[in-house]
C-alpha atoms as a PDB file:
ATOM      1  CA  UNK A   1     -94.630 -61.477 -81.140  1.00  0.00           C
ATOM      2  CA  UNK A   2     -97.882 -59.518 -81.448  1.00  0.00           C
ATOM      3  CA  UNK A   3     -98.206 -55.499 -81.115  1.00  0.00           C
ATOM      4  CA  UNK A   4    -100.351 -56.025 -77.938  1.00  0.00           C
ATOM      5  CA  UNK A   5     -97.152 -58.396 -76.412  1.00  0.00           C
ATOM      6  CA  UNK A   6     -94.543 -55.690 -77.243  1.00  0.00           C
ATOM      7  CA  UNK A   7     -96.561 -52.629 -76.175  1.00  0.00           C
ATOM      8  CA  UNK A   8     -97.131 -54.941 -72.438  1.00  0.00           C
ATOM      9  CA  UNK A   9     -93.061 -55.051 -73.104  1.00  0.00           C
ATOM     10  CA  UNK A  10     -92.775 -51.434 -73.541  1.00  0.00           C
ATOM     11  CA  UNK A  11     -95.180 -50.242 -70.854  1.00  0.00           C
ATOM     12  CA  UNK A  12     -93.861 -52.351 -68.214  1.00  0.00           C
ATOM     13  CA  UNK A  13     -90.244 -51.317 -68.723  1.00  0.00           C
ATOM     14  CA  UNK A  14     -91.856 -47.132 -68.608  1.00  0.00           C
ATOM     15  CA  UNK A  15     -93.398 -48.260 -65.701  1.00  0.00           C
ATOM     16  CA  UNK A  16     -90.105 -49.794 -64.022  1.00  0.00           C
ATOM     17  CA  UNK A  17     -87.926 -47.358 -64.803  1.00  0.00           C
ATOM     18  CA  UNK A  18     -90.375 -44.723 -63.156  1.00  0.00           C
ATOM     19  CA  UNK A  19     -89.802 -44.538 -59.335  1.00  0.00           C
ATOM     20  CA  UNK A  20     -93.227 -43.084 -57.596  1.00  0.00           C
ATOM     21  CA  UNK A  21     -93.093 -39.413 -56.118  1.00  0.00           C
ATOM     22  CA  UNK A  22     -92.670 -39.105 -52.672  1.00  0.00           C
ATOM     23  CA  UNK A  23     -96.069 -37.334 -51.591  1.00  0.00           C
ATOM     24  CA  UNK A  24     -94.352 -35.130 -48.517  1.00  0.00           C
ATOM     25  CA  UNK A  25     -91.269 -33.888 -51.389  1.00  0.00           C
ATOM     26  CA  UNK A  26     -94.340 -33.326 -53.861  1.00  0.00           C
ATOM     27  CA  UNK A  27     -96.173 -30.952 -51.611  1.00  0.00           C
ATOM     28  CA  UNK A  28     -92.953 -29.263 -50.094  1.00  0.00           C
ATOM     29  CA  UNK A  29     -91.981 -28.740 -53.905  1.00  0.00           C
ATOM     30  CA  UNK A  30     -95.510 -27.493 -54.543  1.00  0.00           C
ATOM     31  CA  UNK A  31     -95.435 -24.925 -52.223  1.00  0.00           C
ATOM     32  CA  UNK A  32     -92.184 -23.650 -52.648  1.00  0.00           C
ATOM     33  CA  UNK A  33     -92.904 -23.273 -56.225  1.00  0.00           C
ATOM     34  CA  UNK A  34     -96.835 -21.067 -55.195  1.00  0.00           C
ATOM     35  CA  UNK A  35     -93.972 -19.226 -52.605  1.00  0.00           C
ATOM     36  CA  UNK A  36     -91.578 -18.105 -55.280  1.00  0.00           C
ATOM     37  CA  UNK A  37     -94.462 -17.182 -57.502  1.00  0.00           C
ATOM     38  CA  UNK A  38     -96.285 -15.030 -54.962  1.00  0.00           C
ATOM     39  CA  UNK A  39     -93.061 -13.261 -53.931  1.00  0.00           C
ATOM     40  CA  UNK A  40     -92.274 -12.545 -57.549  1.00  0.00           C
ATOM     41  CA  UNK A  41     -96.195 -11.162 -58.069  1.00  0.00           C
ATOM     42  CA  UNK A  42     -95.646  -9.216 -55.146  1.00  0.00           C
ATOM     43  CA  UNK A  43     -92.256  -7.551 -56.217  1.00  0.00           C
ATOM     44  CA  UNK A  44     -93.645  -6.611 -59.708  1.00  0.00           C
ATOM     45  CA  UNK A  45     -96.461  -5.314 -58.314  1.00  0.00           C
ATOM     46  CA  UNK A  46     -94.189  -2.440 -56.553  1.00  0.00           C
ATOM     47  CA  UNK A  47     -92.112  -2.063 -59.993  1.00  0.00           C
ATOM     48  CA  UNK A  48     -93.235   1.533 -60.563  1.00  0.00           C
ATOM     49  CA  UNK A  49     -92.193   2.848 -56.869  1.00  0.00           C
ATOM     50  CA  UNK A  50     -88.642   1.245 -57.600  1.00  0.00           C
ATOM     51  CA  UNK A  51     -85.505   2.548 -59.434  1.00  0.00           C
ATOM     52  CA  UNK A  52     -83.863   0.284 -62.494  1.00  0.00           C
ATOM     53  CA  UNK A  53     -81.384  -0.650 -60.300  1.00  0.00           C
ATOM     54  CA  UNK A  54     -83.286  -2.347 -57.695  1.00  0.00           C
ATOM     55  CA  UNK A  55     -85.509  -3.721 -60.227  1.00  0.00           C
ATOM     56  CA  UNK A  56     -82.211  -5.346 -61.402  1.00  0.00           C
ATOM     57  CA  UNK A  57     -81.341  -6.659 -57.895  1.00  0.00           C
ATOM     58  CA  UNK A  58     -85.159  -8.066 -57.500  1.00  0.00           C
ATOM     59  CA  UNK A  59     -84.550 -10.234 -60.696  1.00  0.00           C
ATOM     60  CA  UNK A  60     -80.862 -11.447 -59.662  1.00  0.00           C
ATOM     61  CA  UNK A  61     -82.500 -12.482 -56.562  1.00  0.00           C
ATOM     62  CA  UNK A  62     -85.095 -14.340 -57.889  1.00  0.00           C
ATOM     63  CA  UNK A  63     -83.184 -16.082 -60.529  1.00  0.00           C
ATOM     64  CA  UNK A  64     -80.929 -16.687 -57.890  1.00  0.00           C
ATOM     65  CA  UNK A  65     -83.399 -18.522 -55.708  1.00  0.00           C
ATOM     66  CA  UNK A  66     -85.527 -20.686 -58.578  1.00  0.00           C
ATOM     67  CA  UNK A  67     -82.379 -23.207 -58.689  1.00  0.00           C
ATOM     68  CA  UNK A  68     -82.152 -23.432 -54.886  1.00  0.00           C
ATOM     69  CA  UNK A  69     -85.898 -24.140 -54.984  1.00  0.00           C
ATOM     70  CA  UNK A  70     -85.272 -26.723 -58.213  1.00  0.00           C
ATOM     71  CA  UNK A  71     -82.664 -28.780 -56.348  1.00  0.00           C
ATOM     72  CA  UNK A  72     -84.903 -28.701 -52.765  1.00  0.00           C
ATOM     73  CA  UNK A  73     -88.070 -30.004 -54.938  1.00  0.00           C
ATOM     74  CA  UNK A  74     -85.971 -32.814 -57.057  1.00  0.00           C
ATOM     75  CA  UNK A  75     -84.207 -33.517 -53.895  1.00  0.00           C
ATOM     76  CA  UNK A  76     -87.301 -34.228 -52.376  1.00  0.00           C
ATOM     77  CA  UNK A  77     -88.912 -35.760 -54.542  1.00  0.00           C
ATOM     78  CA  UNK A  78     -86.465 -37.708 -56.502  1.00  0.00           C
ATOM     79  CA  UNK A  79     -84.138 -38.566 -54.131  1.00  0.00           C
ATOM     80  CA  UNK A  80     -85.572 -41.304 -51.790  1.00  0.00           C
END
């Protein structure tokens, strides 16, 4: 077998195993993501008129919400 033959191999099994993005999950996801961003831009941005505590409460809830946006995104897009 030559390199060229097993690389054709290689690349076809990468390319089998890889299912295509759905385009609608891809944008959804993309959004959501520029969403969470935004609203965390915007929270910092009022970090000096808050109190430690509720700077505390900001990052819980946006730690909180990056997984529910993960699983919405993969769910989307992975999940056919």
């Amino acid at each position: 077998m030559s390199t060229d033959m097993i690389l054709g191999y290689l690349l076809g099994l990468q390319a089998e195993m890889q299912p295509t993005p759905d385009l609608v999950g891809s944008i959804i996801g993309i959004i959501l993501l520029a969403i969470w961003i935004v609203v965390t831009i915007l929270l910092w941005r009022d970090i000096k008129e808050v109190t430690i505590d509720d700077t505390a409460k900001i990052l819980w809830v946006m730690f909180l919400l990056l997984p529910i946006i993960s699983w919405i995104a993969y769910y989307l897009v992975l999940k056919k």
